[in-house]
N, C-alpha and C. Protein backbone atom coordinates (compact mmCIF):
# COMPACT_ATOMS: atom_id res chain seq x y z
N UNK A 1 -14.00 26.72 -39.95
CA UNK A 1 -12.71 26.29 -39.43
C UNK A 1 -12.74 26.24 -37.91
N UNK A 2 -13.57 27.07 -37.16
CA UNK A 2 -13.54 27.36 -35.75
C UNK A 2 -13.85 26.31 -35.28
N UNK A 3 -15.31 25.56 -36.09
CA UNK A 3 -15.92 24.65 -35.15
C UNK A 3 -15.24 23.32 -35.37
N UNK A 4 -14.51 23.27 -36.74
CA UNK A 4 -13.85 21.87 -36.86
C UNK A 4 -13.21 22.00 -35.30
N UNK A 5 -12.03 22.92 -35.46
CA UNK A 5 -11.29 22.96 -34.17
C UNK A 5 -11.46 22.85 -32.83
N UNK A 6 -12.89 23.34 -32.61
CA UNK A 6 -13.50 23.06 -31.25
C UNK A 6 -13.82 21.60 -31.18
N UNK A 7 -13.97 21.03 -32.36
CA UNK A 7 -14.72 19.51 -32.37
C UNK A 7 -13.35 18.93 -32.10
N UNK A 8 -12.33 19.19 -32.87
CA UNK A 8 -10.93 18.07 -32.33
C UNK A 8 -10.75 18.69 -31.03
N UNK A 9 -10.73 20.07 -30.21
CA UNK A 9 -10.86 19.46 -28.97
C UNK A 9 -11.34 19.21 -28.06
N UNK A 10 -13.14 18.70 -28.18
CA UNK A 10 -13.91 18.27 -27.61
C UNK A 10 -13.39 16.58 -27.41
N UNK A 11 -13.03 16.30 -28.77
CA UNK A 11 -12.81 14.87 -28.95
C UNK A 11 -11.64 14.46 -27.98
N UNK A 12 -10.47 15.45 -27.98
CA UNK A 12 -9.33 15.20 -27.56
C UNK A 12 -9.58 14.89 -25.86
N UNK A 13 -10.02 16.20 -25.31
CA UNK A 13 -10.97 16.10 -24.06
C UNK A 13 -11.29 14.71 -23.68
N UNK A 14 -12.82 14.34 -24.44
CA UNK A 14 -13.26 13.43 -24.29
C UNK A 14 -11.70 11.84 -24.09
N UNK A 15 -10.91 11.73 -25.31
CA UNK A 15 -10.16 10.64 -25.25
C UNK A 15 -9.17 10.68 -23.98
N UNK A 16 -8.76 12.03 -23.62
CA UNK A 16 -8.19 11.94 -22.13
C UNK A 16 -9.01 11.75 -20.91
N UNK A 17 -10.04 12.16 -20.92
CA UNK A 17 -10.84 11.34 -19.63
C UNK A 17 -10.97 9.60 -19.87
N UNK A 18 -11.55 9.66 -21.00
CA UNK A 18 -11.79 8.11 -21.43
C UNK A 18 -10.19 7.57 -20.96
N UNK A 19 -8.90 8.14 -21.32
CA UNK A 19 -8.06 7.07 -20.90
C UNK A 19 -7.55 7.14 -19.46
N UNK A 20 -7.57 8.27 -18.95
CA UNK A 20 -7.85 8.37 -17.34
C UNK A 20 -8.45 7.37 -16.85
N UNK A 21 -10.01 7.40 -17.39
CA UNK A 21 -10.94 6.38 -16.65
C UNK A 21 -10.23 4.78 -16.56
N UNK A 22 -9.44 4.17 -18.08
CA UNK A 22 -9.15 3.33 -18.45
C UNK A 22 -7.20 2.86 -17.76
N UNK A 23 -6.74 3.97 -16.95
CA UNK A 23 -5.62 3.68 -16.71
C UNK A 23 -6.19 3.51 -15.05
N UNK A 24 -6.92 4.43 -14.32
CA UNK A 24 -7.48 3.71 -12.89
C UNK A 24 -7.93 2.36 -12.76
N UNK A 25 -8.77 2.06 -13.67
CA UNK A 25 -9.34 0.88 -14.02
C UNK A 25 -8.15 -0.35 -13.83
N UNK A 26 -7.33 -0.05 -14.86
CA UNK A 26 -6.02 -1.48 -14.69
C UNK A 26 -5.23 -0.92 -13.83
N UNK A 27 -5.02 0.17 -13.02
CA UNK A 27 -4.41 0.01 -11.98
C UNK A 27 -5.36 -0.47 -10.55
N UNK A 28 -6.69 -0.47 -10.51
CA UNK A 28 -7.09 -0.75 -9.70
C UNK A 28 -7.35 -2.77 -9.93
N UNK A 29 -7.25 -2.93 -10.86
CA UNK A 29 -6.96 -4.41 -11.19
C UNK A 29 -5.91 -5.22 -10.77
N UNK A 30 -4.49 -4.12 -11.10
CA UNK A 30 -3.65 -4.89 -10.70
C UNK A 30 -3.47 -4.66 -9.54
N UNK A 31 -4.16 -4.01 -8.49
CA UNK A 31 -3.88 -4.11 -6.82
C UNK A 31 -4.79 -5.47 -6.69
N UNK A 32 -6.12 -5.64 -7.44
CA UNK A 32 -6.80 -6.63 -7.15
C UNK A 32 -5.78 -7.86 -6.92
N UNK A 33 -5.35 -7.76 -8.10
CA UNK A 33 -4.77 -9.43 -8.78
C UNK A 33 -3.37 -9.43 -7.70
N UNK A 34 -2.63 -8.47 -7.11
CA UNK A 34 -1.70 -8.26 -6.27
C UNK A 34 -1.65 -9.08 -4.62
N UNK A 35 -3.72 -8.73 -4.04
CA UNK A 35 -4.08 -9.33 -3.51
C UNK A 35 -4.13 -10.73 -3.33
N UNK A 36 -4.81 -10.90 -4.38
CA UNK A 36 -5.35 -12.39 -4.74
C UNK A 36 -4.74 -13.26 -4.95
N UNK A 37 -3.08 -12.81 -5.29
CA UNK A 37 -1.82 -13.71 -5.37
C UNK A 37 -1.60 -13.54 -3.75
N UNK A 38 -1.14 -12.73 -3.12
CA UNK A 38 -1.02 -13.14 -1.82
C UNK A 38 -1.85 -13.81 -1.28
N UNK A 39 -3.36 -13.88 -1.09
CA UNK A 39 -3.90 -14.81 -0.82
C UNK A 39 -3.78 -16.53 -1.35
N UNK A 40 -3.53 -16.08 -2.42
CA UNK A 40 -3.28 -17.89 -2.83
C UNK A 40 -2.09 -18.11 -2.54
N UNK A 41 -0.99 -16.91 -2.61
CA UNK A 41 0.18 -17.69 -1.62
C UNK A 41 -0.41 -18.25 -0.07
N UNK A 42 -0.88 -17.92 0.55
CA UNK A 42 -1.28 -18.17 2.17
C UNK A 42 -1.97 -19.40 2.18
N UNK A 43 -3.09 -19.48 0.97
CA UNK A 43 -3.47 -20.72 1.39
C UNK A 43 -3.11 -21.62 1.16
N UNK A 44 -2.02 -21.84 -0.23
CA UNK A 44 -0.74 -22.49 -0.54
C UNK A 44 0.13 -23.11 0.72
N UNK A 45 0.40 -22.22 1.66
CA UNK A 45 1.38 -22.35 2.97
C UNK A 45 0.11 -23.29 3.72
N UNK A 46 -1.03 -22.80 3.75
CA UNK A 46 -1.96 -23.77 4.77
C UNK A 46 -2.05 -25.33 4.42
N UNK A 47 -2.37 -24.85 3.41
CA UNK A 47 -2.70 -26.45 2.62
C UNK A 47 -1.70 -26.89 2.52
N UNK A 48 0.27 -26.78 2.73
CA UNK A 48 0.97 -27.61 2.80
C UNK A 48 0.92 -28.11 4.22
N UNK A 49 1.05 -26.86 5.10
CA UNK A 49 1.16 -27.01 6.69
C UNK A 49 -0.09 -28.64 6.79
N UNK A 50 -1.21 -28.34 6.45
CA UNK A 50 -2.26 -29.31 6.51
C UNK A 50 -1.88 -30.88 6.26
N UNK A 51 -0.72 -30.69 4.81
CA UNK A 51 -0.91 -32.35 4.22
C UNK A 51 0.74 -32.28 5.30
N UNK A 52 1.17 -31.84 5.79
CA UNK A 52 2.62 -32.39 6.54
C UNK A 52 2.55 -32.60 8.08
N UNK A 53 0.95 -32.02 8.29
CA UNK A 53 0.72 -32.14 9.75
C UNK A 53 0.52 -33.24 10.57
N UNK A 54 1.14 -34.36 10.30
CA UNK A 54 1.23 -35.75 10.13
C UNK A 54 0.22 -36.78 10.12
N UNK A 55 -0.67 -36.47 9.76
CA UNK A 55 -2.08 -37.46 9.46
C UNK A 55 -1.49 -38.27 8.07
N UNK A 56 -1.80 -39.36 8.70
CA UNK A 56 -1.41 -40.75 7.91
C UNK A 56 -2.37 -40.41 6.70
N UNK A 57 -1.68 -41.44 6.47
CA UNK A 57 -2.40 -41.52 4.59
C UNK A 57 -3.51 -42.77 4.94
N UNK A 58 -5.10 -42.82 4.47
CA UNK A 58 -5.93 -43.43 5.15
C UNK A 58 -5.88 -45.14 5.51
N UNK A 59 -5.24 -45.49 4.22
CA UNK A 59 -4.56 -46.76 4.39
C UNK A 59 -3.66 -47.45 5.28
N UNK A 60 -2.91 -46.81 5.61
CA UNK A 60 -1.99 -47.00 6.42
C UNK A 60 -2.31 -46.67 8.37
N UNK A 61 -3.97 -46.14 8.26
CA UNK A 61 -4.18 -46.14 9.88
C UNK A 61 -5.02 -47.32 9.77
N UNK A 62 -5.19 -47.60 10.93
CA UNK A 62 -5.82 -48.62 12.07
C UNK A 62 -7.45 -48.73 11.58
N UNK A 63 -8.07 -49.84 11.68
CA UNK A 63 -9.45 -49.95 11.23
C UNK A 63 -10.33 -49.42 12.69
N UNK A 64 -11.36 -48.78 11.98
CA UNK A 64 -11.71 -48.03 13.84
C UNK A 64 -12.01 -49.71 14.37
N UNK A 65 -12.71 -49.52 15.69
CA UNK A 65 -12.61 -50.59 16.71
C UNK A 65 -14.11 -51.94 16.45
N UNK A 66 -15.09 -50.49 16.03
CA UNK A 66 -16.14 -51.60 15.37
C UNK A 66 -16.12 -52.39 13.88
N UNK A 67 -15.16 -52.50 13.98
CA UNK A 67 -14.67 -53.60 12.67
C UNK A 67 -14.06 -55.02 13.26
């Protein structure tokens, strides 16, 4: 009977580190993914700043001069 009992709480042990390990894990994910949305917000803002920064659409400029 002793050792069953030591074995459920070896096991138990074991499943609380294991979910420790497994709750740092997706919290350190979701700081990742937290990042990585702010970054794609920013380059979102660049890449509009870029297409409104008034450069013609290629058609509509001037043929260069050696034409």
């Amino acid at each position: 009977m002793e050792s069953r009992l030591t074995e459920l709480e070896s096991r138990t042990a074991f499943q609380d580190h294991a979910l420790q390990e497994l709750s740092d894990v997706v919290a350190r994910q979701q700081r990742e993914i937290d990042q990585l949305r702010l970054q794609l917000e920013s380059l979102r803002a660049q890449l509009a700043a870029l297409a409104t920064a008034g450069t013609a659409h290629p058609a509509e400029e001037p043929p260069p001069p050696h034409y």
